[in-house]
Protein backbone atom coordinates (compact mmCIF):
# COMPACT_ATOMS: atom_id res chain seq x y z
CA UNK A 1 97.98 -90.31 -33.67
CA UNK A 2 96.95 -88.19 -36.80
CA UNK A 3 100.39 -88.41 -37.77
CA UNK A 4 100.62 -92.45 -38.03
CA UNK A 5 97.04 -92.61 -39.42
CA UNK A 6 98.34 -90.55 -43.03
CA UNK A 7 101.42 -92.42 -42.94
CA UNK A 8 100.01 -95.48 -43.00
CA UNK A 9 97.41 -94.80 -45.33
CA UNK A 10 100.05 -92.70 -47.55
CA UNK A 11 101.73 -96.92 -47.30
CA UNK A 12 98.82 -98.67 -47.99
CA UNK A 13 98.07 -96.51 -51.18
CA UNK A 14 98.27 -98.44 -54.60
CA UNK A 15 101.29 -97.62 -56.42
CA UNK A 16 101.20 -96.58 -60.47
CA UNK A 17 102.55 -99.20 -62.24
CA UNK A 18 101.28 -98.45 -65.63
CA UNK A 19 103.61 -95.11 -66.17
CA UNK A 20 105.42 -94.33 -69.37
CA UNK A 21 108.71 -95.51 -67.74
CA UNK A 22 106.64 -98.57 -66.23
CA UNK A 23 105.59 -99.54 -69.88
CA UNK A 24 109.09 -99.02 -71.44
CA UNK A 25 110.73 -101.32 -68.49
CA UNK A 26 107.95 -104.07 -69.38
CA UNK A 27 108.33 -103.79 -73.50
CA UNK A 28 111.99 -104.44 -72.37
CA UNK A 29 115.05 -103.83 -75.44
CA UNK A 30 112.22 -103.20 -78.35
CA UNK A 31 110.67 -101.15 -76.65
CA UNK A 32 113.70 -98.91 -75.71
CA UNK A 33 114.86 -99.54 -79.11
CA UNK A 34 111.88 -98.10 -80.76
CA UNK A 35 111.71 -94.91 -78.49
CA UNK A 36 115.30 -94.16 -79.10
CA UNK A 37 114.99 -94.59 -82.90
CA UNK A 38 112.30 -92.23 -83.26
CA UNK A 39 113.69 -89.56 -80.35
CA UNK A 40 116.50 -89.53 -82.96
CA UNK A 41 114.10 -88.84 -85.94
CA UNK A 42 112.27 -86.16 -83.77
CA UNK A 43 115.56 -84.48 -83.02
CA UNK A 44 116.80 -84.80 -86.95
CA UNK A 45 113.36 -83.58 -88.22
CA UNK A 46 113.75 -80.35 -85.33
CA UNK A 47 117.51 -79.53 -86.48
CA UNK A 48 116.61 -80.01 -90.13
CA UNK A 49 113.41 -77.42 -89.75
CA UNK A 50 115.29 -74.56 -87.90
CA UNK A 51 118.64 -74.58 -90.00
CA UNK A 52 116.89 -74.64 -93.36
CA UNK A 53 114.22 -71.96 -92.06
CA UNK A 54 117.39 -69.65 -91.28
CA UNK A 55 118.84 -70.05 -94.41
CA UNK A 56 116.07 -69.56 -96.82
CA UNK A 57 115.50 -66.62 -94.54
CA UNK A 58 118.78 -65.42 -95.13
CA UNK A 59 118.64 -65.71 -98.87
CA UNK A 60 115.21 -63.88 -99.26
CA UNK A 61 116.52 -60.86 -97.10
CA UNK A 62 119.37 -60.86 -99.71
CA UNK A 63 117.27 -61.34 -102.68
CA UNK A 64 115.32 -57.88 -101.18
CA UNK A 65 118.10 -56.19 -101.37
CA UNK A 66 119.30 -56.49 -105.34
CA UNK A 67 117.34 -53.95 -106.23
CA UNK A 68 118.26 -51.15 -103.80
CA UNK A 69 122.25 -52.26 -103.60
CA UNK A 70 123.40 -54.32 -106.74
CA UNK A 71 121.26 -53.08 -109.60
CA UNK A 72 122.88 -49.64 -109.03
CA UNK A 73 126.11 -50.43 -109.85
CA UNK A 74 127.54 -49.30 -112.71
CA UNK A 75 128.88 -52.69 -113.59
CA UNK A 76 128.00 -56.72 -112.49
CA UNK A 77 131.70 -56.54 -111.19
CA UNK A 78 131.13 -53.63 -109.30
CA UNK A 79 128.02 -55.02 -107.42
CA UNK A 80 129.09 -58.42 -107.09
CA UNK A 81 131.27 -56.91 -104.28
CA UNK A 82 128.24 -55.73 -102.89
CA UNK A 83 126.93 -59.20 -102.26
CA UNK A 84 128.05 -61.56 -99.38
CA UNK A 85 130.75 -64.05 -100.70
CA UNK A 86 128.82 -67.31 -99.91
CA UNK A 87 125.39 -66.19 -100.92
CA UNK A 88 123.43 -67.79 -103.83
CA UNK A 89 123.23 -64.86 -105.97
CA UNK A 90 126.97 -63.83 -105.74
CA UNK A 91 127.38 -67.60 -107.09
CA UNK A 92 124.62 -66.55 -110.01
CA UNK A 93 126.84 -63.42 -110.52
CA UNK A 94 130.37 -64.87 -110.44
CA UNK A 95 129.25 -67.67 -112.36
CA UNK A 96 127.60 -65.53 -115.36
CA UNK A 97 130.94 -63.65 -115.52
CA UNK A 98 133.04 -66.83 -116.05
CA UNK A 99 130.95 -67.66 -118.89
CA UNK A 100 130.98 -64.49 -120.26
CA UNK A 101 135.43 -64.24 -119.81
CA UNK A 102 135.18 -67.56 -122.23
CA UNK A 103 132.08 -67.40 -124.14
CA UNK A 104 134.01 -65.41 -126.54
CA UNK A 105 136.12 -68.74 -127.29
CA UNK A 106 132.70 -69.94 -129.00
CA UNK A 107 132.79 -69.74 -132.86
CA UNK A 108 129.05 -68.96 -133.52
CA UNK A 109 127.32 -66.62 -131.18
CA UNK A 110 124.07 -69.32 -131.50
CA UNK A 111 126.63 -71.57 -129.33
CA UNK A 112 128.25 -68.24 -126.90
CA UNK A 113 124.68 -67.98 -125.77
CA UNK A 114 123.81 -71.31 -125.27
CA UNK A 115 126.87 -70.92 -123.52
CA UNK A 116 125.86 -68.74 -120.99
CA UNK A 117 122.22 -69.89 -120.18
CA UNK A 118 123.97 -73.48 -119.52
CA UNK A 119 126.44 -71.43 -116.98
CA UNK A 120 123.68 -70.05 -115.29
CA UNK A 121 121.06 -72.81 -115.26
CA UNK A 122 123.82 -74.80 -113.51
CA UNK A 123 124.35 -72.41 -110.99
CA UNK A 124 120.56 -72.58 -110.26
CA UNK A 125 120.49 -76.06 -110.20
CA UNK A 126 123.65 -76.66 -107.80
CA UNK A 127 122.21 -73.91 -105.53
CA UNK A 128 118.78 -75.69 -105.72
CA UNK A 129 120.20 -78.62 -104.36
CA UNK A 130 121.92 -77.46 -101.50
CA UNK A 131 118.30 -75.90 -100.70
CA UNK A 132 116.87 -79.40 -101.07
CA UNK A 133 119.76 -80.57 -98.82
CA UNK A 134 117.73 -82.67 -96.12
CA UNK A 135 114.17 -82.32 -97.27
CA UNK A 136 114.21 -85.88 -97.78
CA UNK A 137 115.53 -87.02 -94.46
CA UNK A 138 112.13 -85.00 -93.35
CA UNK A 139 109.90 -87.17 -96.08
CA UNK A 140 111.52 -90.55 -94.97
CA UNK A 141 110.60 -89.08 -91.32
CA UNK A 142 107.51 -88.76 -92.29
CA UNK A 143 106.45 -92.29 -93.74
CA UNK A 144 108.55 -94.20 -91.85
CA UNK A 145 107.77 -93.33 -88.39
CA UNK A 146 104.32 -94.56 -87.74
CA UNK A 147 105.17 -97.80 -88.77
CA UNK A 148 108.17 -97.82 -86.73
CA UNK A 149 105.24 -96.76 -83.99
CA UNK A 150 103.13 -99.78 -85.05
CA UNK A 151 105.62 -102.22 -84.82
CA UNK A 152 106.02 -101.29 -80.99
CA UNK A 153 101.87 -101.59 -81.24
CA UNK A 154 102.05 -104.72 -82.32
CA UNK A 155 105.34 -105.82 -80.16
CA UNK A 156 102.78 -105.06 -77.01
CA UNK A 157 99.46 -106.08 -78.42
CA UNK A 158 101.75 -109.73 -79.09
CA UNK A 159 102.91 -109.31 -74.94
CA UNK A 160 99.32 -108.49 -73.87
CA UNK A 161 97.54 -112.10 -75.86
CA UNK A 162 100.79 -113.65 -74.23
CA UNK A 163 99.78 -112.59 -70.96
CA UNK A 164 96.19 -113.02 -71.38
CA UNK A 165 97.27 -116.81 -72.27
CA UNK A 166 99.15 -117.40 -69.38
CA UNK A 167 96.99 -116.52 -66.95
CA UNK A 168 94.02 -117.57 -68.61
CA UNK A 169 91.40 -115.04 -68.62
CA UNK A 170 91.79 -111.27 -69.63
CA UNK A 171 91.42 -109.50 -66.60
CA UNK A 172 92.85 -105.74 -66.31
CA UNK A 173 95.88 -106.08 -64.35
CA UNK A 174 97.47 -108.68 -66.75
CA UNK A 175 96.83 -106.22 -70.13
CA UNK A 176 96.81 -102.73 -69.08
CA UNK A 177 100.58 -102.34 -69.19
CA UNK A 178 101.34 -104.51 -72.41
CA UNK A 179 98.30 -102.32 -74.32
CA UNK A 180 99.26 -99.42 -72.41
CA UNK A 181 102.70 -99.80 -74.15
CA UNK A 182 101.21 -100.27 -77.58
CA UNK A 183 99.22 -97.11 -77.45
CA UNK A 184 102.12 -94.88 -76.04
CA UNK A 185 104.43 -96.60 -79.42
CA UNK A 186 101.53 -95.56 -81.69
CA UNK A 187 101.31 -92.07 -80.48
CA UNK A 188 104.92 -91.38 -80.46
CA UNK A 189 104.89 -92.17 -84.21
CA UNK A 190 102.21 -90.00 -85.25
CA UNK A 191 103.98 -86.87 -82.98
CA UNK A 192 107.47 -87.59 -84.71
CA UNK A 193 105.39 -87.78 -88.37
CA UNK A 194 103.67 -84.80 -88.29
CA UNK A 195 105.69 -82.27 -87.62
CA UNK A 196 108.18 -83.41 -90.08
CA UNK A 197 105.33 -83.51 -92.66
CA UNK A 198 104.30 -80.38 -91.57
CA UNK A 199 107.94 -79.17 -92.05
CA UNK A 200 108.75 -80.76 -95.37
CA UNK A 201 105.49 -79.02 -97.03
CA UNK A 202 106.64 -75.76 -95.73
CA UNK A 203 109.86 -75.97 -96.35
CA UNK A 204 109.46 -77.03 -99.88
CA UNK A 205 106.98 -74.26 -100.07
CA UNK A 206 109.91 -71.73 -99.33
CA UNK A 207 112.31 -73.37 -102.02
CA UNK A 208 109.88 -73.20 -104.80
CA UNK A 209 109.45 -69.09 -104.13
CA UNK A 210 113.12 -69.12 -104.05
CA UNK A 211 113.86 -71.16 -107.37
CA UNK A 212 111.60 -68.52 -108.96
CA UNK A 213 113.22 -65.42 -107.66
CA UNK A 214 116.57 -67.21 -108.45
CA UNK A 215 115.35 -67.82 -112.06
CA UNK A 216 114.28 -64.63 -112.56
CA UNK A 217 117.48 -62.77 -111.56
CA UNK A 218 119.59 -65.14 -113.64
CA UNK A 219 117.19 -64.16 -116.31
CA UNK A 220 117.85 -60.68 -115.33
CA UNK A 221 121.88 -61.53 -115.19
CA UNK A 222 121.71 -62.86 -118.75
CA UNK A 223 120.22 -59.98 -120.25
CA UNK A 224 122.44 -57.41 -118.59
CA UNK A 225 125.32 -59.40 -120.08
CA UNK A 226 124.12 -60.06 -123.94
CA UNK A 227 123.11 -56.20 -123.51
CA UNK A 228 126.86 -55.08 -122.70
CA UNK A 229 125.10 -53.15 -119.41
CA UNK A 230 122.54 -52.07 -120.92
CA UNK A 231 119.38 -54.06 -119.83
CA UNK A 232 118.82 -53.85 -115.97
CA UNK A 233 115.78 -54.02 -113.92
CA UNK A 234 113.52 -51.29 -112.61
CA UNK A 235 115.99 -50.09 -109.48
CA UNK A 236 114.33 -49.15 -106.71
CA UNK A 237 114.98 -45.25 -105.41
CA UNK A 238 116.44 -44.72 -101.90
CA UNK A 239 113.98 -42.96 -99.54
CA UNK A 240 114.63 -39.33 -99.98
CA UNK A 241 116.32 -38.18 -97.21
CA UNK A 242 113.88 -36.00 -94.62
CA UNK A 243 114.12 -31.96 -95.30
CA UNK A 244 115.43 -29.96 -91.99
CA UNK A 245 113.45 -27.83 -90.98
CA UNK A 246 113.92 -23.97 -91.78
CA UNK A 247 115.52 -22.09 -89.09
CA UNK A 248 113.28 -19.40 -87.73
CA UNK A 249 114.63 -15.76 -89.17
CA UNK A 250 115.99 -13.40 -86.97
CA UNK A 251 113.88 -11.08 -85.17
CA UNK A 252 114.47 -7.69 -86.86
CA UNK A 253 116.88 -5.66 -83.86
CA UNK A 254 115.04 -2.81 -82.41
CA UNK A 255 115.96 0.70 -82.86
């Protein structure tokens, strides 16, 4: 008897029709369509974040390292092989030496070292953009998407006065899932803007401190060059390597 009395109250109980799902089948193609638009920003904005974040990782550890590995080379030849092949300052490095193999073509040595900073403020610039690469697709995210939000607002505001006119007086059950739906479209815009605002500062954050350290070891490059070898930055020492310990001397033998 207990049994059929919770089933049949478990029946009787009101089902939710005001869900997320309930809201998208009721805002109908625009709705879907909006949803899938900016699940597709939020995924761009997500892929963009991590991959750049890796590489401008990648190229500080590097840039960490010129001091303890390529500054110690005898020659920029000899510790460009040091470097990784596809970094950004092996392309400062190999670039600087190409200048330098035909800056000696130049007639006046006013226009051989205009030469070379051209050759090596190009090679900033080109590596600069690729760092840039996507940035914007984060700041078109970022103002685009709560208005994409607020035209599914007003999409299900429009639904809800439709409803309201139809049945002629504003009760609850006709509006709740048409305003429902306009709220849920405004809040998924601002969660797909923010982040990617929040990402785009940061990110651009990290490229500026970059650009600088890139300057300055071009700057560095450029001297070394003009200076035959001569000119090279502070190199940092390698930690000295631990003493061993003494070995105990032998106990004198005993008569």
């Amino acid at each position: 008897m207990l049994i059929e009395l919770l089933a049949a109250g478990a029946n009787a109980a009101p089902q939710n029709k005001f869900g997320f799902a309930e809201a998208l089948q009721q805002g109908g193609f625009i709705a879907y369509a909006t949803v899938t638009i900016l699940g597709i920003m939020s995924f761009g904005s997500f892929f963009i974040l991590f991959t750049k974040w890796f590489e401008q990782g990648k190229i500080l550890r590097q840039g960490r390292e010129l001091k303890t590995s390529f500054w110690r080379a005898a020659t920029l030849k000899e510790g460009a092989t040091k470097l990784e092949k596809n970094s950004a300052w092996r392309q400062i490095v190999d670039d600087g030496l190409a200048a330098e193999e035909q800056h000696s073509k130049m007639a006046q040595a006013t226009d051989a070292h205009d030469w070379l900073v051209g050759s090596l403020a190009r090679s900033e610039a080109s590596i600069n953009a690729r760092l840039a690469a996507g940035l914007p697709f984060l700041a078109t995210v970022g103002a685009t998407s709560p208005f994409i939000g607020l035209f599914g607002t007003v999409v299900g505001i429009y639904r809800a006065l439709i409803a309201i006119g139809l049945a002629g007086s504003a009760s609850i059950d006709k509006v709740a899932g048409p305003v429902g739906e306009a709220l849920i479209m405004t809040a998924l815009g601002l969660l797909v803007a923010v982040p990617a605002v929040l990402a785009y500062n940061y990110l651009q954050a990290r490229n500026k401190r970059i650009a600088e350290h890139l300057q300055g070891f071009a700057t560095d490059v450029l001297a070394n060059i003009n200076s035959n070898g001569a000119v090279k930055p502070a190199v940092t020492a390698p930690a000295a390597a631990k003493a061993a310990p003494a070995k105990p001397a032998a106990a004198p033998a005993k008569p």
